[in-house]
Protein backbone atom coordinates (compact mmCIF):
# COMPACT_ATOMS: atom_id res chain seq x y z
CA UNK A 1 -24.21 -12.16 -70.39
CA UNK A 2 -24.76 -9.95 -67.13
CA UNK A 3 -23.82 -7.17 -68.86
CA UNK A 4 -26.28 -7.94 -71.83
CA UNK A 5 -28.94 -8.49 -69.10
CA UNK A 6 -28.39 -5.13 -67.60
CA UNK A 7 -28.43 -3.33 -70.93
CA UNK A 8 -31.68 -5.10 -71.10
CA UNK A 9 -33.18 -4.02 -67.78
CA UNK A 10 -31.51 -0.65 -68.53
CA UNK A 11 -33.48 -0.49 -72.10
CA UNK A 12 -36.73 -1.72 -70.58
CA UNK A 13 -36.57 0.95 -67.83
CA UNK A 14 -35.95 3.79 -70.20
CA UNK A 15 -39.23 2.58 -72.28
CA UNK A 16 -41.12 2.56 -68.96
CA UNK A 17 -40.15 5.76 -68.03
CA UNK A 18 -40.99 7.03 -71.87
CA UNK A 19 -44.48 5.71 -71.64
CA UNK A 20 -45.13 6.94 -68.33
CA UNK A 21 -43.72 10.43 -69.30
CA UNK A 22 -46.63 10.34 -71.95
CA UNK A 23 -49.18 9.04 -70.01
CA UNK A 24 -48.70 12.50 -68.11
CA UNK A 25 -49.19 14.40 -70.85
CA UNK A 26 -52.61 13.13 -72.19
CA UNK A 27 -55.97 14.59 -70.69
CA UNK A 28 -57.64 13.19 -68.03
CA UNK A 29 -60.79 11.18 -69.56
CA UNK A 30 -63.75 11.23 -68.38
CA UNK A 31 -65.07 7.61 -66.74
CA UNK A 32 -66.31 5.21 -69.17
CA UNK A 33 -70.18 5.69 -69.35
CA UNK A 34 -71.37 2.64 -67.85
CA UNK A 35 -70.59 4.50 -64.48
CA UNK A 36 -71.90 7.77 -65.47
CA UNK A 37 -75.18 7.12 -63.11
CA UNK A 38 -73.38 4.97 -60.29
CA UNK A 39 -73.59 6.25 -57.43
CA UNK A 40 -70.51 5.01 -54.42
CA UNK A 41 -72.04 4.17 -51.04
CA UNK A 42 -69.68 6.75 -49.58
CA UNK A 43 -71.32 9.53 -51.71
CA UNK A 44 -71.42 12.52 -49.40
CA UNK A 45 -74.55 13.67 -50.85
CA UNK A 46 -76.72 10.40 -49.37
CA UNK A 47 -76.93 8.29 -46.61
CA UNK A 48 -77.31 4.31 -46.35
CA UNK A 49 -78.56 1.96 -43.73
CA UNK A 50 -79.58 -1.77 -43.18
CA UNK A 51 -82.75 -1.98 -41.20
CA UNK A 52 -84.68 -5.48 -41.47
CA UNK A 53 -88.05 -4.65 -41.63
CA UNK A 54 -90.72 -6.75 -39.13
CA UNK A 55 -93.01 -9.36 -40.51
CA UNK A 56 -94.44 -12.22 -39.50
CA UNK A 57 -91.85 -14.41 -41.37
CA UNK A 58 -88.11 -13.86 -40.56
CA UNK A 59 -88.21 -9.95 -41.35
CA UNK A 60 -88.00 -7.94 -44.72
CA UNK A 61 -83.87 -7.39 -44.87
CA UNK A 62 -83.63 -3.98 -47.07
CA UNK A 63 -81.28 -1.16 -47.95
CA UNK A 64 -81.75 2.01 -47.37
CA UNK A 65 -80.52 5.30 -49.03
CA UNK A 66 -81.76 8.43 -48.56
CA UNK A 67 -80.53 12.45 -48.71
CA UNK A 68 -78.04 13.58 -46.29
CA UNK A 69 -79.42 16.79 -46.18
CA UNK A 70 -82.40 16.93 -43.48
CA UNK A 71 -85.31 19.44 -43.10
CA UNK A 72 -88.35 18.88 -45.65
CA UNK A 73 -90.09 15.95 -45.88
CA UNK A 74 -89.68 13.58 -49.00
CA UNK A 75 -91.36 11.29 -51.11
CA UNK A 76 -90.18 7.60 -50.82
CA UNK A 77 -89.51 4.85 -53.69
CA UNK A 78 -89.30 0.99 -53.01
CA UNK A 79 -86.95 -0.57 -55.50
CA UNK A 80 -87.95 -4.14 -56.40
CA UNK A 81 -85.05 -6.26 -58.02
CA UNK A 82 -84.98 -8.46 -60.21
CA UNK A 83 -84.70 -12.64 -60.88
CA UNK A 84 -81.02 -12.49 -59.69
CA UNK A 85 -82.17 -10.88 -56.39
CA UNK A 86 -80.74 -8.26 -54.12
CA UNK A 87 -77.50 -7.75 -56.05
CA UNK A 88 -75.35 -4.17 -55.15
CA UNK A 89 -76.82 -3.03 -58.71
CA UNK A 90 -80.31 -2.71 -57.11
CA UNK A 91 -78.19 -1.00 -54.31
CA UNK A 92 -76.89 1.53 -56.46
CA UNK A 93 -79.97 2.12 -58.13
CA UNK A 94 -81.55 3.59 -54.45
CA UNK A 95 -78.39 5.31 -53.81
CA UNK A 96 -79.07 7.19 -57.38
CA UNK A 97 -82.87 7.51 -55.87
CA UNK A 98 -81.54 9.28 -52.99
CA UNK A 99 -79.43 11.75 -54.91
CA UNK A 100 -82.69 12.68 -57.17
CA UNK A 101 -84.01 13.45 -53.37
CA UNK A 102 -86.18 10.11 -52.44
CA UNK A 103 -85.94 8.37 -49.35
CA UNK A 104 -85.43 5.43 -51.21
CA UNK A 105 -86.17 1.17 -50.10
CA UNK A 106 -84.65 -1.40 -51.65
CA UNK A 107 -85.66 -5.23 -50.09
CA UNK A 108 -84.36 -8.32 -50.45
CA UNK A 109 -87.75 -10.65 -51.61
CA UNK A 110 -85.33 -13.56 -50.97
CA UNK A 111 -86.16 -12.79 -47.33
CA UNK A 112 -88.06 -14.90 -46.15
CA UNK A 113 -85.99 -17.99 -47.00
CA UNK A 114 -82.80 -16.73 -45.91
CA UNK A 115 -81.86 -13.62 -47.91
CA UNK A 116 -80.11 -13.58 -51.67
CA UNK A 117 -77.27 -16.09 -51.79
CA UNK A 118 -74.19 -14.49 -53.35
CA UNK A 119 -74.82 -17.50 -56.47
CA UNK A 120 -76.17 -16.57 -59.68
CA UNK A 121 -78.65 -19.84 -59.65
CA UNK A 122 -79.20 -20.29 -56.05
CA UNK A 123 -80.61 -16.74 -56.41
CA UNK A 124 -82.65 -16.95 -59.08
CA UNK A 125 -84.42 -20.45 -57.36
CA UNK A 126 -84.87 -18.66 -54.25
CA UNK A 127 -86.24 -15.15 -55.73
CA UNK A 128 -88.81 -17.35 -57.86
CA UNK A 129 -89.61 -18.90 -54.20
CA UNK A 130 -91.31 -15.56 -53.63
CA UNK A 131 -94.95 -16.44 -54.63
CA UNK A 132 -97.01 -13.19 -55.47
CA UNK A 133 -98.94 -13.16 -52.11
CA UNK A 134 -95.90 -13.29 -50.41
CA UNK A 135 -94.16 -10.65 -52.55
CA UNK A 136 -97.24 -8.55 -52.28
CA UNK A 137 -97.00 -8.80 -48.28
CA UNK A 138 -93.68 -7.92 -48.14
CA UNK A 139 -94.40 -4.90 -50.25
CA UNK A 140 -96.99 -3.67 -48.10
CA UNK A 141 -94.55 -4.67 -44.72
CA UNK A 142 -92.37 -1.57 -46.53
CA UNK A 143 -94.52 0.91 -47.45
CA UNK A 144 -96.02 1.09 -44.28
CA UNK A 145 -92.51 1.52 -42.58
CA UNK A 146 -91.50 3.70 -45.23
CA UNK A 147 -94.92 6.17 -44.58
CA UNK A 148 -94.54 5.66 -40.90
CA UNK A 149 -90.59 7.47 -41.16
CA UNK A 150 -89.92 11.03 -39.88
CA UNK A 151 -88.82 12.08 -43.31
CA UNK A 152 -91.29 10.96 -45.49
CA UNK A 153 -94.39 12.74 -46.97
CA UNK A 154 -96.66 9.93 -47.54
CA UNK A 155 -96.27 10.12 -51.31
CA UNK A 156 -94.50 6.41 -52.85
CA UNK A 157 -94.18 5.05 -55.99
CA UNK A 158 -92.69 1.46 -56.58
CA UNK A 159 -89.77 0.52 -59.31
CA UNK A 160 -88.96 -2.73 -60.59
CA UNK A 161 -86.39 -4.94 -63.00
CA UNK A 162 -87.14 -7.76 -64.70
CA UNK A 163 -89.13 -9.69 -62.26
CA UNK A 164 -89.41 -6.53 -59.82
CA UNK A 165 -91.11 -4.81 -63.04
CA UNK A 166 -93.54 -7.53 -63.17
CA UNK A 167 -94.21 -7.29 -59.38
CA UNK A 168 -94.75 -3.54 -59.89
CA UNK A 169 -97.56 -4.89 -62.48
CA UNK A 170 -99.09 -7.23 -59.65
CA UNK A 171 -99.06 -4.58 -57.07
CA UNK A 172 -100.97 -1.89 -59.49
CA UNK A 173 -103.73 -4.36 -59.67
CA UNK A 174 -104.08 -5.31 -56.15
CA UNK A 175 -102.71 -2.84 -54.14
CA UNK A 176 -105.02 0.37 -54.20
CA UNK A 177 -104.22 2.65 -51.00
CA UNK A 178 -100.65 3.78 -50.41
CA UNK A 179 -98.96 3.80 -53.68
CA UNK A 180 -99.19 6.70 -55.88
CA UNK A 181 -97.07 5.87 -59.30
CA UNK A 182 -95.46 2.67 -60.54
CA UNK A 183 -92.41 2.31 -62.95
CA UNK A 184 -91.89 -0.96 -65.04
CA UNK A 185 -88.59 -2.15 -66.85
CA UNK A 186 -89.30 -5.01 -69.09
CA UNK A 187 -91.45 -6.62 -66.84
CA UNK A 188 -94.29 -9.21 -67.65
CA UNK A 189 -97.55 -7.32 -68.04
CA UNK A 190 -100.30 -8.58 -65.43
CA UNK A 191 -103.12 -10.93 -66.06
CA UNK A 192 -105.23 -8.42 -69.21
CA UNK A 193 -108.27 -9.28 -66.84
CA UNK A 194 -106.95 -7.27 -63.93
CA UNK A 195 -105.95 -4.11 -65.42
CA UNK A 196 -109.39 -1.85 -65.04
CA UNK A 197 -108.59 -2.17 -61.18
CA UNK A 198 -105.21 -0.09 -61.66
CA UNK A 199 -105.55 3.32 -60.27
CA UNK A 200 -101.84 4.62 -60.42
CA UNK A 201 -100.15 6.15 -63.57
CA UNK A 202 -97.40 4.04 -65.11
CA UNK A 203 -94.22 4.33 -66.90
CA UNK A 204 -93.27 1.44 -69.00
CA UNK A 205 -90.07 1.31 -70.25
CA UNK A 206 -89.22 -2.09 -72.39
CA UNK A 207 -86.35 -3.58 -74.31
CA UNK A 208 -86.98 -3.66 -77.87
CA UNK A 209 -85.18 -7.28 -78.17
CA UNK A 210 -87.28 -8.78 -75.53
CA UNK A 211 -89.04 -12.14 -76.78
CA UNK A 212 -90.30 -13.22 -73.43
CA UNK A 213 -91.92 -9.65 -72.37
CA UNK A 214 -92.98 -7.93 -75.96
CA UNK A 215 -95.11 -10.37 -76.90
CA UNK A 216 -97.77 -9.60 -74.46
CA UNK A 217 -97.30 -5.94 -74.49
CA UNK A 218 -99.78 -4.82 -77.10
CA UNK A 219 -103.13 -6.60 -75.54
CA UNK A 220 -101.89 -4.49 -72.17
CA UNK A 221 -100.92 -1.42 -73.61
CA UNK A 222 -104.89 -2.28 -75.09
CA UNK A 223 -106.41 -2.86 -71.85
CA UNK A 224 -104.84 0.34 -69.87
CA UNK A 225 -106.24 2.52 -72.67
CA UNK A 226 -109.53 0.71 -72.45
CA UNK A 227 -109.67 1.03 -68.80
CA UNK A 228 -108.41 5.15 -68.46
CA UNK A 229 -105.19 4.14 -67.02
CA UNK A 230 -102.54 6.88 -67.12
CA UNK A 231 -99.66 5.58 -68.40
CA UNK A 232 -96.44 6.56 -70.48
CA UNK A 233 -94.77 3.64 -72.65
CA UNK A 234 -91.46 3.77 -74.35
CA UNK A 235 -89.57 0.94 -75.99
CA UNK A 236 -85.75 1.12 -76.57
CA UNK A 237 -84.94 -0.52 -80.43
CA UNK A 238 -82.41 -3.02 -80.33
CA UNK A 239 -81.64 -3.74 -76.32
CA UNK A 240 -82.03 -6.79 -74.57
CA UNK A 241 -83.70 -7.22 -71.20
CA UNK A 242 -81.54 -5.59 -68.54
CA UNK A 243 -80.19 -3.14 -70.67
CA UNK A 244 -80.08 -0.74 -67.58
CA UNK A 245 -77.75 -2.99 -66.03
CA UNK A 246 -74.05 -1.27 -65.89
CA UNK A 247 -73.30 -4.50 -63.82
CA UNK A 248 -74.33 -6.50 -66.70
CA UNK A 249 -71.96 -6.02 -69.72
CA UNK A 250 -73.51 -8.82 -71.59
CA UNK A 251 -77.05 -6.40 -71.94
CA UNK A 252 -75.86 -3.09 -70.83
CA UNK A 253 -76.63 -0.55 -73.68
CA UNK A 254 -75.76 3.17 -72.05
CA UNK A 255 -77.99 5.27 -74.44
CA UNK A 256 -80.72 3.16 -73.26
CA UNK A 257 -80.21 3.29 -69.86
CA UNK A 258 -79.34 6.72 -69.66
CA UNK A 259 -82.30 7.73 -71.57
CA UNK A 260 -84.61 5.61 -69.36
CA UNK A 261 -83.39 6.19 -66.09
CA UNK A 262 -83.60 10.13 -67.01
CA UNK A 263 -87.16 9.60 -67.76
CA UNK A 264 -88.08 7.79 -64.76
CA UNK A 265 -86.70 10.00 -62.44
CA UNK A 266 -89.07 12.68 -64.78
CA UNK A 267 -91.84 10.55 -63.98
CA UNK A 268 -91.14 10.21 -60.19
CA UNK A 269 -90.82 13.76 -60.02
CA UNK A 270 -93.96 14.90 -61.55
CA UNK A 271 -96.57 12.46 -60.10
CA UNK A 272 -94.93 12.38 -56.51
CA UNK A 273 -94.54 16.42 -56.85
């Protein structure tokens, strides 16, 4: 019996060493797309911080990512998240800001009642906490910090998931001084009624499975053109909500995401110049 079992550990060995003797041979493959955009905090080409922004509640935590490279001046995105709250996706998606060359703000609108809890639901109850004055506050708590920085030009645009997309929507409508361009992913279209007071352009980007955000996109889409707002509109066939999300296998669809994500940063380019 020993003797069997050593043949046996002897046999297995050989096969490991086999398989790792081809494993040496075959090409090197590229990572899987879902990371093709992510960006690691450690990235040389950015740099990160945690400031907590003042307000009159408990302060406006945030993360901050922003070119390592100094000298010019640069225009500055605020990243609004979405019902699951400040999650490291909505990190990463600043950190890919900052390598496109924004200073680029990304804060937690669970705040004001503690900050995001690491739970899925606990997040979501808290985020939807954050009534639309107070989200609307907060915003404006950021972009004055962010146009008050050394390395900012004054020039910000806002960019928001899911709920943060239909913040963006809320903030074109009542927010008229300080923000220059607005980005929406699949987020709920403001109240038809308020949309003649939007002065920004807009890019709206929107999953083409969506039954809780479609439905209402045709009477806005209606009212922009009726009011002479600038806006671009794209709609990706067969994705869910959160397609974007490489966090999110469940909804992630790559083609989608890489295709939107190229376009926004388009967007942000040319109407922040």
């Amino acid at each position: 019996m020993c003797g069997s079992a050593r043949l046996s550990r002897r046999a297995a060995l050989g096969r490991m060493t086999d398989w790792l003797a081809i494993a040496a041979l075959l090409p090197i493959l590229p990572l899987p797309r879902a990371l093709a955009n992510q960006v690691p905090p450690d990235d040389p080409r950015i740099v990160s911080d945690l400031p907590t922004i003042a307000t009159p509640e408990k302060g406006l935590q945030c993360y901050l990512a922003r070119p390592a490279s100094g000298g010019a001046k640069r225009p500055a995105v605020i990243v609004l998240h979405d019902y699951w709250g400040m999650r490291p996706h909505f990190q990463d998606i600043a950190r890919r800001a900052a390598v496109e060359g924004f200073v680029a703000l990304a804060p937690d609108y669970a705040s004001r009642f503690g900050g995001t809890p690491d739970e899925q639901d606990p997040a979501r109850e808290m985020v939807s906490m954050e009534e639309w004055p107070y989200m609307i506050a907060d915003t404006q708590a950021a972009m004055q910090w962010l146009k008050e920085r050394d390395d900012t030009n004054g020039k910000l645009a806002i960019i928001g998931f899911g709920w943060g997309g239909s913040a963006v929507g809320r903030l074109a409508t009542k927010v008229h001084d300080g923000l220059d361009a607005g980005v929406v992913l699949y987020g709920k279209a403001p109240p038809v009624e308020d949309v003649p007071a939007i002065k920004m352009p807009l890019l709206l980007n929107y999953a083409g499975d969506d039954t809780f955000v479609d439905p209402d996109v045709p009477a806005f889409v209606d009212a922009l053109q009726k009011a002479g707002v600038r806006y671009e509109m794209f709609s990706y066939p067969g994705v869910k909500r959160a397609f974007d999300d490489d966090s999110a296998k469940s909804s992630y669809a790559a083609d989608a995401a890489n295709l939107a994500w190229s376009r926004t940063v388009d967007f942000l380019h040319r109407t922040l110049g």
